[in-house]
PDB file of N, CA and C in Angstrom:
ATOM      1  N   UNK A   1     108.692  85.667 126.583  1.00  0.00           N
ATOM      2  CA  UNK A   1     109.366  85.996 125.335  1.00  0.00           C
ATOM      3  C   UNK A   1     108.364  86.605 124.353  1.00  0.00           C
ATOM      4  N   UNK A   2     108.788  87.399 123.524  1.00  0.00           N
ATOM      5  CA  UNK A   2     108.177  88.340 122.584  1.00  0.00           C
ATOM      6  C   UNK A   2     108.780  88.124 121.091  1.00  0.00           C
ATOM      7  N   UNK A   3     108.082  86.997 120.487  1.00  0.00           N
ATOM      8  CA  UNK A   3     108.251  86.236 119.084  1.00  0.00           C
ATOM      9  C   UNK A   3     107.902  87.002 118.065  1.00  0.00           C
ATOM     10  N   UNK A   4     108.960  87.454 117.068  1.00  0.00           N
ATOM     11  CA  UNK A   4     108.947  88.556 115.990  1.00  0.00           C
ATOM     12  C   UNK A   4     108.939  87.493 114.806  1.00  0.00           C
ATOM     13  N   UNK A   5     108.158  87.543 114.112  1.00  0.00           N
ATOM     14  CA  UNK A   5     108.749  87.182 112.282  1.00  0.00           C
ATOM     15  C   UNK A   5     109.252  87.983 111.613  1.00  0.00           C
ATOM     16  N   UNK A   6     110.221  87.991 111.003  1.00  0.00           N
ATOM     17  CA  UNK A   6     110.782  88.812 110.127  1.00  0.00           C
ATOM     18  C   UNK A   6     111.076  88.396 108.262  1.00  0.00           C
ATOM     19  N   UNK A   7     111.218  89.100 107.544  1.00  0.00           N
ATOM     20  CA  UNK A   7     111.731  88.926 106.058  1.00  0.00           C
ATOM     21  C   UNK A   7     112.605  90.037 105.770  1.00  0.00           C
ATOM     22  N   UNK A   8     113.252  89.333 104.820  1.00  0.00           N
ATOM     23  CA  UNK A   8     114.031  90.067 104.912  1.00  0.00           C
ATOM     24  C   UNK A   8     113.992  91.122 103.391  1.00  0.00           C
ATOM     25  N   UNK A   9     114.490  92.231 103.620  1.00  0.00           N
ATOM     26  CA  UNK A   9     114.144  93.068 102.399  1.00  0.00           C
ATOM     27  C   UNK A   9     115.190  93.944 101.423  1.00  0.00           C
ATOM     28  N   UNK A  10     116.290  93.844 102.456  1.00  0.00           N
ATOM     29  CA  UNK A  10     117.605  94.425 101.984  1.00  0.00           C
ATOM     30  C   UNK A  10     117.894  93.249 100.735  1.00  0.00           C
ATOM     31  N   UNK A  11     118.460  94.113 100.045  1.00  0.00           N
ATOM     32  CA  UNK A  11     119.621  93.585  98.488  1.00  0.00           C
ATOM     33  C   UNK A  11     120.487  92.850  99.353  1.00  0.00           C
ATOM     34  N   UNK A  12     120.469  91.507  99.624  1.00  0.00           N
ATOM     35  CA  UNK A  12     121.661  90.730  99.907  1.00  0.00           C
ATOM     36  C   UNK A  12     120.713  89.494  99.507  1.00  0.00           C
ATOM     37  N   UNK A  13     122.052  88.664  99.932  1.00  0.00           N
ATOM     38  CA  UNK A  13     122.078  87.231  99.425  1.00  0.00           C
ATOM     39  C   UNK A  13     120.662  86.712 100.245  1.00  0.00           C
ATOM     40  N   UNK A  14     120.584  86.982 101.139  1.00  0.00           N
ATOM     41  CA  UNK A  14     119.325  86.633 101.803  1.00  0.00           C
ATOM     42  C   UNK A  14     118.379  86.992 101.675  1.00  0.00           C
ATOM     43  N   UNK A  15     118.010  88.068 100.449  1.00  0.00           N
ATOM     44  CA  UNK A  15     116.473  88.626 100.805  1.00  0.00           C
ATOM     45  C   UNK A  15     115.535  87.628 100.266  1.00  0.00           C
ATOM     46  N   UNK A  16     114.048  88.049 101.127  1.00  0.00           N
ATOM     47  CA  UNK A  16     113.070  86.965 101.215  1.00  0.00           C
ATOM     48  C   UNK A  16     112.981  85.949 101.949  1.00  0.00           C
ATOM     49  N   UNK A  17     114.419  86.192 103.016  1.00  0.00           N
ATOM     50  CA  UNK A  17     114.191  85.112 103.834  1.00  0.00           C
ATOM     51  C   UNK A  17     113.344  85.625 105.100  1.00  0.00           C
ATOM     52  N   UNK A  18     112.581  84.384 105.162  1.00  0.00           N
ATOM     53  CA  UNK A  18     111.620  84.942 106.494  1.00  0.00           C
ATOM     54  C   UNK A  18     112.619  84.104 107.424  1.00  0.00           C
ATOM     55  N   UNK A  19     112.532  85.001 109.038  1.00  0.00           N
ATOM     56  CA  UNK A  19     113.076  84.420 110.171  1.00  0.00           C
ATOM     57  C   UNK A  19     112.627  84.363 111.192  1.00  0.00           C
ATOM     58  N   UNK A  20     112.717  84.482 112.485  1.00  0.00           N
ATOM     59  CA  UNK A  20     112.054  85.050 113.859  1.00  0.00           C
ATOM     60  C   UNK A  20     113.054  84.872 114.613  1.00  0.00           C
ATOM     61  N   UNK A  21     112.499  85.843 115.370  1.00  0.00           N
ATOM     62  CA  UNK A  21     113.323  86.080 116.899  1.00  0.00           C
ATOM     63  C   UNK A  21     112.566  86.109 118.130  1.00  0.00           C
ATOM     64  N   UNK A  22     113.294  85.550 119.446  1.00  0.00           N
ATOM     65  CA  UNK A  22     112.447  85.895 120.501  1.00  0.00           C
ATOM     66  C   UNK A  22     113.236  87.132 121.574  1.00  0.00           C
ATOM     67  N   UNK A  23     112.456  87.796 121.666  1.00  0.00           N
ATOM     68  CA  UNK A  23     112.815  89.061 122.479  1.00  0.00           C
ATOM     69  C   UNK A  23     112.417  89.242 123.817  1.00  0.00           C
ATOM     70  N   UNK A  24     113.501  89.922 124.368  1.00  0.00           N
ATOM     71  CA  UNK A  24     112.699  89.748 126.372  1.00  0.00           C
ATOM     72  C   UNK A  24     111.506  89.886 125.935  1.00  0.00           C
ATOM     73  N   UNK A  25     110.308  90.949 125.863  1.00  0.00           N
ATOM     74  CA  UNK A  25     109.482  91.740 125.221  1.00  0.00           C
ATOM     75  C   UNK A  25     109.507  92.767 124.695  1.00  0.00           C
ATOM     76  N   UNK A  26     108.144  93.403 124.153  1.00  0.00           N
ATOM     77  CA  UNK A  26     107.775  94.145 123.546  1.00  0.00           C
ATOM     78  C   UNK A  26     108.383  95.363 123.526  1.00  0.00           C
ATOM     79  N   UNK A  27     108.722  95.883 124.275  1.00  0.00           N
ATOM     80  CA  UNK A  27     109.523  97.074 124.297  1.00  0.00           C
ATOM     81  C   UNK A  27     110.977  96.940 123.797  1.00  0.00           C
ATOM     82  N   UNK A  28     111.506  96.240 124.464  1.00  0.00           N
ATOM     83  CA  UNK A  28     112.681  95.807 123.781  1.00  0.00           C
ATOM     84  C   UNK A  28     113.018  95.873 122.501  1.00  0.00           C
ATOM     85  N   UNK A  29     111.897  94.851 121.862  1.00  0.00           N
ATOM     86  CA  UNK A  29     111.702  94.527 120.228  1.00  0.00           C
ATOM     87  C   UNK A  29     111.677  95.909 120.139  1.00  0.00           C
ATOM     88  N   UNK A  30     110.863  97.141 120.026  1.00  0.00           N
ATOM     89  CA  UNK A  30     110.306  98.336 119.380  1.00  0.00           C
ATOM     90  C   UNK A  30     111.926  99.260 119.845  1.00  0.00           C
ATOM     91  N   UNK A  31     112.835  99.157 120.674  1.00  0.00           N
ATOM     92  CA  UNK A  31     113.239 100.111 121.025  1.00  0.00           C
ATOM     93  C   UNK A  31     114.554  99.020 119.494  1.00  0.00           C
ATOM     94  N   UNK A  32     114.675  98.013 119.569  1.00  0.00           N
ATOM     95  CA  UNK A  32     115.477  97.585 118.887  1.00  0.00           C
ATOM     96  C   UNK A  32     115.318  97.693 117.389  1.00  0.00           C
ATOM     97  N   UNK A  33     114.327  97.465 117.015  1.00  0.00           N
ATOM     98  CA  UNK A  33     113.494  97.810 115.757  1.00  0.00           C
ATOM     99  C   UNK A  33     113.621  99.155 114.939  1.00  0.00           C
ATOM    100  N   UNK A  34     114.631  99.933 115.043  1.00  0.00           N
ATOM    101  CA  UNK A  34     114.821 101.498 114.393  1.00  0.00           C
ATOM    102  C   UNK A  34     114.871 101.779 113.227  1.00  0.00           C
ATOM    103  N   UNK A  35     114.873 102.783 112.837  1.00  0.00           N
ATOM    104  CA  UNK A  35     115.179 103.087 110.942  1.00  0.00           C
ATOM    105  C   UNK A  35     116.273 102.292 110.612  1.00  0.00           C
ATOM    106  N   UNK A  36     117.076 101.617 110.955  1.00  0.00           N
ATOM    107  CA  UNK A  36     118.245 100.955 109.987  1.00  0.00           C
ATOM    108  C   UNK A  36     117.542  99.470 110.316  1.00  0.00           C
ATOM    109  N   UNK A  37     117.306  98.656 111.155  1.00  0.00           N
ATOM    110  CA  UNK A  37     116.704  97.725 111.018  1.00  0.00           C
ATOM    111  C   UNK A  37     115.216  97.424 110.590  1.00  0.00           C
ATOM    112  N   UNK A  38     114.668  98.584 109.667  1.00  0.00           N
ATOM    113  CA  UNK A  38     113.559  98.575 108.915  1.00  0.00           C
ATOM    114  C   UNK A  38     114.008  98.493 107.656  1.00  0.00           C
ATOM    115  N   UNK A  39     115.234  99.220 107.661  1.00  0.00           N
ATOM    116  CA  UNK A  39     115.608  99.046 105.903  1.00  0.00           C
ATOM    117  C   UNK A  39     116.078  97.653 105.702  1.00  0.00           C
ATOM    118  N   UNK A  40     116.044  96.920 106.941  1.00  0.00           N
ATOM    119  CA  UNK A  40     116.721  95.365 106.603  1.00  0.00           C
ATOM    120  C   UNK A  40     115.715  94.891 106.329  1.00  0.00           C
ATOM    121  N   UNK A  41     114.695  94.659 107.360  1.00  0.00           N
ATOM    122  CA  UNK A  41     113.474  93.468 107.595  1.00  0.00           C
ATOM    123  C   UNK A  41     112.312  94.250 107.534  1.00  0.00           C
ATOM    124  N   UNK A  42     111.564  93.723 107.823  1.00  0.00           N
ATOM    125  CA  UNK A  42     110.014  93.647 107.821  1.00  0.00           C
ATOM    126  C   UNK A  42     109.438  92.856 108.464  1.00  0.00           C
ATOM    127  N   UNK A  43     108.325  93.702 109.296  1.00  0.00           N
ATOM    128  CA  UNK A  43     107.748  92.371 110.283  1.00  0.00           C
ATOM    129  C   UNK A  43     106.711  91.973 109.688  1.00  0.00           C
ATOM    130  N   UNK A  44     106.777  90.589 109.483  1.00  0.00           N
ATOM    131  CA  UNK A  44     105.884  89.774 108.837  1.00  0.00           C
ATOM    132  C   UNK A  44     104.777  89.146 110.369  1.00  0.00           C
ATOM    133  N   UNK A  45     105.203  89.220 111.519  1.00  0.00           N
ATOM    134  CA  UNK A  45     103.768  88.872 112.371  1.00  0.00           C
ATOM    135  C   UNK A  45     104.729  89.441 113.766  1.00  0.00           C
ATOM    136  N   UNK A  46     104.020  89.317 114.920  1.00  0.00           N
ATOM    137  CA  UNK A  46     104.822  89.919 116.039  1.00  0.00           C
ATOM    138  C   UNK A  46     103.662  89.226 117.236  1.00  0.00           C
ATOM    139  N   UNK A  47     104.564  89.074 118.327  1.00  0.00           N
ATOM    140  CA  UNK A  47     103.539  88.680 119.384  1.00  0.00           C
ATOM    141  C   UNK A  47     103.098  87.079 119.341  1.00  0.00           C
ATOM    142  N   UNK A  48     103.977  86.312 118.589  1.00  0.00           N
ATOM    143  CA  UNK A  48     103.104  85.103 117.995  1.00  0.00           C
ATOM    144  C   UNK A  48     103.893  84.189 119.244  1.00  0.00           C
ATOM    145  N   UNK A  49     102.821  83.015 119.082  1.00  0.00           N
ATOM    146  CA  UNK A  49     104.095  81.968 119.440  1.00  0.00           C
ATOM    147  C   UNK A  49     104.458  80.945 118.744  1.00  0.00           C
ATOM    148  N   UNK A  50     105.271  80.391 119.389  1.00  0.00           N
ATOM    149  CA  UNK A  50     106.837  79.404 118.916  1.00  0.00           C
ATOM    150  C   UNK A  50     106.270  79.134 118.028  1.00  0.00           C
ATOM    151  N   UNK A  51     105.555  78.112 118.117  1.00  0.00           N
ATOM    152  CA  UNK A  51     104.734  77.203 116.909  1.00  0.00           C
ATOM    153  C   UNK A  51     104.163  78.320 115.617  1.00  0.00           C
ATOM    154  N   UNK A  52     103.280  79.087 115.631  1.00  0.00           N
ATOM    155  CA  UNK A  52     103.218  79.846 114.297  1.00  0.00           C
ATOM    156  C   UNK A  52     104.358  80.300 113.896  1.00  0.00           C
ATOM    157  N   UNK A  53     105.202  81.128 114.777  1.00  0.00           N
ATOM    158  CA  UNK A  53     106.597  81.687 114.391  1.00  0.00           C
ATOM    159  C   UNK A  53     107.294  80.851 113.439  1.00  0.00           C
ATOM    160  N   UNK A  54     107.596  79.282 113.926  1.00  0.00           N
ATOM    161  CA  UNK A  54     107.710  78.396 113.319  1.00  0.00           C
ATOM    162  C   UNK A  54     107.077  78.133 111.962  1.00  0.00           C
ATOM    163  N   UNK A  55     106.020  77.931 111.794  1.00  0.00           N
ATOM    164  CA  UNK A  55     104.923  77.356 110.518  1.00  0.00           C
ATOM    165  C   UNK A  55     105.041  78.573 110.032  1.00  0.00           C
ATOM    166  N   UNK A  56     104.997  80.244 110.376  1.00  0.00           N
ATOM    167  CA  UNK A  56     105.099  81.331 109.088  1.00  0.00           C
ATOM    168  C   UNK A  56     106.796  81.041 108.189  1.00  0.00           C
ATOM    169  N   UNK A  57     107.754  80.267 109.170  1.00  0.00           N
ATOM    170  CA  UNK A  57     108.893  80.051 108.664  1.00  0.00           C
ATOM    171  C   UNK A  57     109.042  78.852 107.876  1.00  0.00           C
ATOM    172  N   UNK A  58     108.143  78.408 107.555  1.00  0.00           N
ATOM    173  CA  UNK A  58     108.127  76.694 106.797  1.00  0.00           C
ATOM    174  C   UNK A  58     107.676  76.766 105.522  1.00  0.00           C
ATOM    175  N   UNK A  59     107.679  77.829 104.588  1.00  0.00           N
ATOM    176  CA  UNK A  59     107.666  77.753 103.242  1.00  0.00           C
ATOM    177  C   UNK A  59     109.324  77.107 102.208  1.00  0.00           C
ATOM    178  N   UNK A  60     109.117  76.487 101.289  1.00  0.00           N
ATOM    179  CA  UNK A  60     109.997  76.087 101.190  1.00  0.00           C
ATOM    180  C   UNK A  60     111.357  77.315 100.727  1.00  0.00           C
ATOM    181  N   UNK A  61     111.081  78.509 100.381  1.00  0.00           N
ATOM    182  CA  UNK A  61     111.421  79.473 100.145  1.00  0.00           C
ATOM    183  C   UNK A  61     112.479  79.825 101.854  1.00  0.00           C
ATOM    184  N   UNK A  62     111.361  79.682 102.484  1.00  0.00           N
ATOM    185  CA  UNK A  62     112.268  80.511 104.095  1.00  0.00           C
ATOM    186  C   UNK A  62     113.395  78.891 104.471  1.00  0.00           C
ATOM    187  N   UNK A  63     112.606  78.233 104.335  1.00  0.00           N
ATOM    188  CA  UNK A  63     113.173  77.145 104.446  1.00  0.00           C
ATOM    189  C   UNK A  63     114.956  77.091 104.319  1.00  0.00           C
ATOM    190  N   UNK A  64     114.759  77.265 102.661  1.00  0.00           N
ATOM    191  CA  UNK A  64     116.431  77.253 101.874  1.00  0.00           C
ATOM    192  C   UNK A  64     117.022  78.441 102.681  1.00  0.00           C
ATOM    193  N   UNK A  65     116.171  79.913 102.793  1.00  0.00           N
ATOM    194  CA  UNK A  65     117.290  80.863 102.920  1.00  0.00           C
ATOM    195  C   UNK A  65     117.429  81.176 104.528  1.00  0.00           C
ATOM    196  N   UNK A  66     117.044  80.969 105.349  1.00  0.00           N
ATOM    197  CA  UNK A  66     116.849  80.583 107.097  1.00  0.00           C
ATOM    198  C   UNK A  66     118.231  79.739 106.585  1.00  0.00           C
ATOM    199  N   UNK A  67     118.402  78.672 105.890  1.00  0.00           N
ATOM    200  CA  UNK A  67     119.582  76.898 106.403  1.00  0.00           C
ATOM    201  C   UNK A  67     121.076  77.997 105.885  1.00  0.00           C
ATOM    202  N   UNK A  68     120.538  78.747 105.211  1.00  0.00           N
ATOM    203  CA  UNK A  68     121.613  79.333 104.383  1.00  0.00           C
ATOM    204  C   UNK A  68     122.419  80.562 105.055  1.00  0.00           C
ATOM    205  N   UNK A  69     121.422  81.150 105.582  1.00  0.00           N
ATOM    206  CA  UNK A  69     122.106  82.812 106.105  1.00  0.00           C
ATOM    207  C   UNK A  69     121.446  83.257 106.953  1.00  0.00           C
ATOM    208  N   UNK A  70     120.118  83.776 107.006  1.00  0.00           N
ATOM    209  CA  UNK A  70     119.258  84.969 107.490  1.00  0.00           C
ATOM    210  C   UNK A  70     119.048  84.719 108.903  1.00  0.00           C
ATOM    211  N   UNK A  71     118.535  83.376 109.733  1.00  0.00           N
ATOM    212  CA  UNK A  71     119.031  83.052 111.136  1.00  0.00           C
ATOM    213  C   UNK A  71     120.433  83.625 111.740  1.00  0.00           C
ATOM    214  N   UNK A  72     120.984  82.936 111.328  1.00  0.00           N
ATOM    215  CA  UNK A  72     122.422  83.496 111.953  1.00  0.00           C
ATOM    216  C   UNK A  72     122.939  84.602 111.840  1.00  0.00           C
ATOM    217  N   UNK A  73     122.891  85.499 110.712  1.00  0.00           N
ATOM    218  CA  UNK A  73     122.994  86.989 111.043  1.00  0.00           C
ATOM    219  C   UNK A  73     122.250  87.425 112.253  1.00  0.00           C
ATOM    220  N   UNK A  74     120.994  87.304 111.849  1.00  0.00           N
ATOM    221  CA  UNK A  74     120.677  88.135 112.616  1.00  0.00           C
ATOM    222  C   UNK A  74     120.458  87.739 114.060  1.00  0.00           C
ATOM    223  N   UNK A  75     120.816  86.364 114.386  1.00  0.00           N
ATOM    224  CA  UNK A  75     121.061  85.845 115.606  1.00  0.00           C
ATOM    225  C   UNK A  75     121.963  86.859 116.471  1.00  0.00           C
ATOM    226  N   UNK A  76     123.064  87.141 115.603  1.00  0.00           N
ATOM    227  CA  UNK A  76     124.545  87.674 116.314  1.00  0.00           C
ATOM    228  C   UNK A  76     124.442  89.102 116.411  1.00  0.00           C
ATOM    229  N   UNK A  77     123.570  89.701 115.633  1.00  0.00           N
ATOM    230  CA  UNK A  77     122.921  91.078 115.850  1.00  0.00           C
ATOM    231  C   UNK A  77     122.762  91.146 117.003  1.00  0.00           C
ATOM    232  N   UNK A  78     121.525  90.295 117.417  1.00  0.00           N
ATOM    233  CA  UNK A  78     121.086  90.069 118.832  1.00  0.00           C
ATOM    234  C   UNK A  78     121.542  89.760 120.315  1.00  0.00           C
ATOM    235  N   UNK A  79     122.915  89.517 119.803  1.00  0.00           N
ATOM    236  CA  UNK A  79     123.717  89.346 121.093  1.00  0.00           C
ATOM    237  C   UNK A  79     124.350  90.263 121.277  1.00  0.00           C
TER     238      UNK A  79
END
């Protein structure tokens, strides 16, 4: 798996939320990653694993907006 952090940067209810995703790999991520999903997110680290992915997501900030929204969008993106 190929562990993305993300934040989020678009004008919605969620921005500033940091998230992550795991991707088959690397290519995948980059071919998925295009001009419209740059105007959403921002990669805040790439390549990481679980555990940092995790701890870059544990501010109390990502915390609230991860429980709130920004996981699950973009979970369902992904499917």
């Amino acid at each position: 798996m190929y562990n993305v952090v993300f934040r989020t940067i678009a004008v919605c209810s969620s921005r500033g939320a940091i998230t992550w995703v795991s991707f088959k790999d690397k290519k995948y991520f980059n071919e998925w990653y295009d001009e419209k999903m740059r105007g959403w997110y921002e990669v805040v680290d790439q390549g990481v694993s679980r555990e940092c992915a995790i701890e870059l997501c544990s501010t109390p900030e990502a915390k609230i907006a991860v429980a709130a929204y920004g996981l699950k969008k973009l979970n369902k993106l992904l499917r």
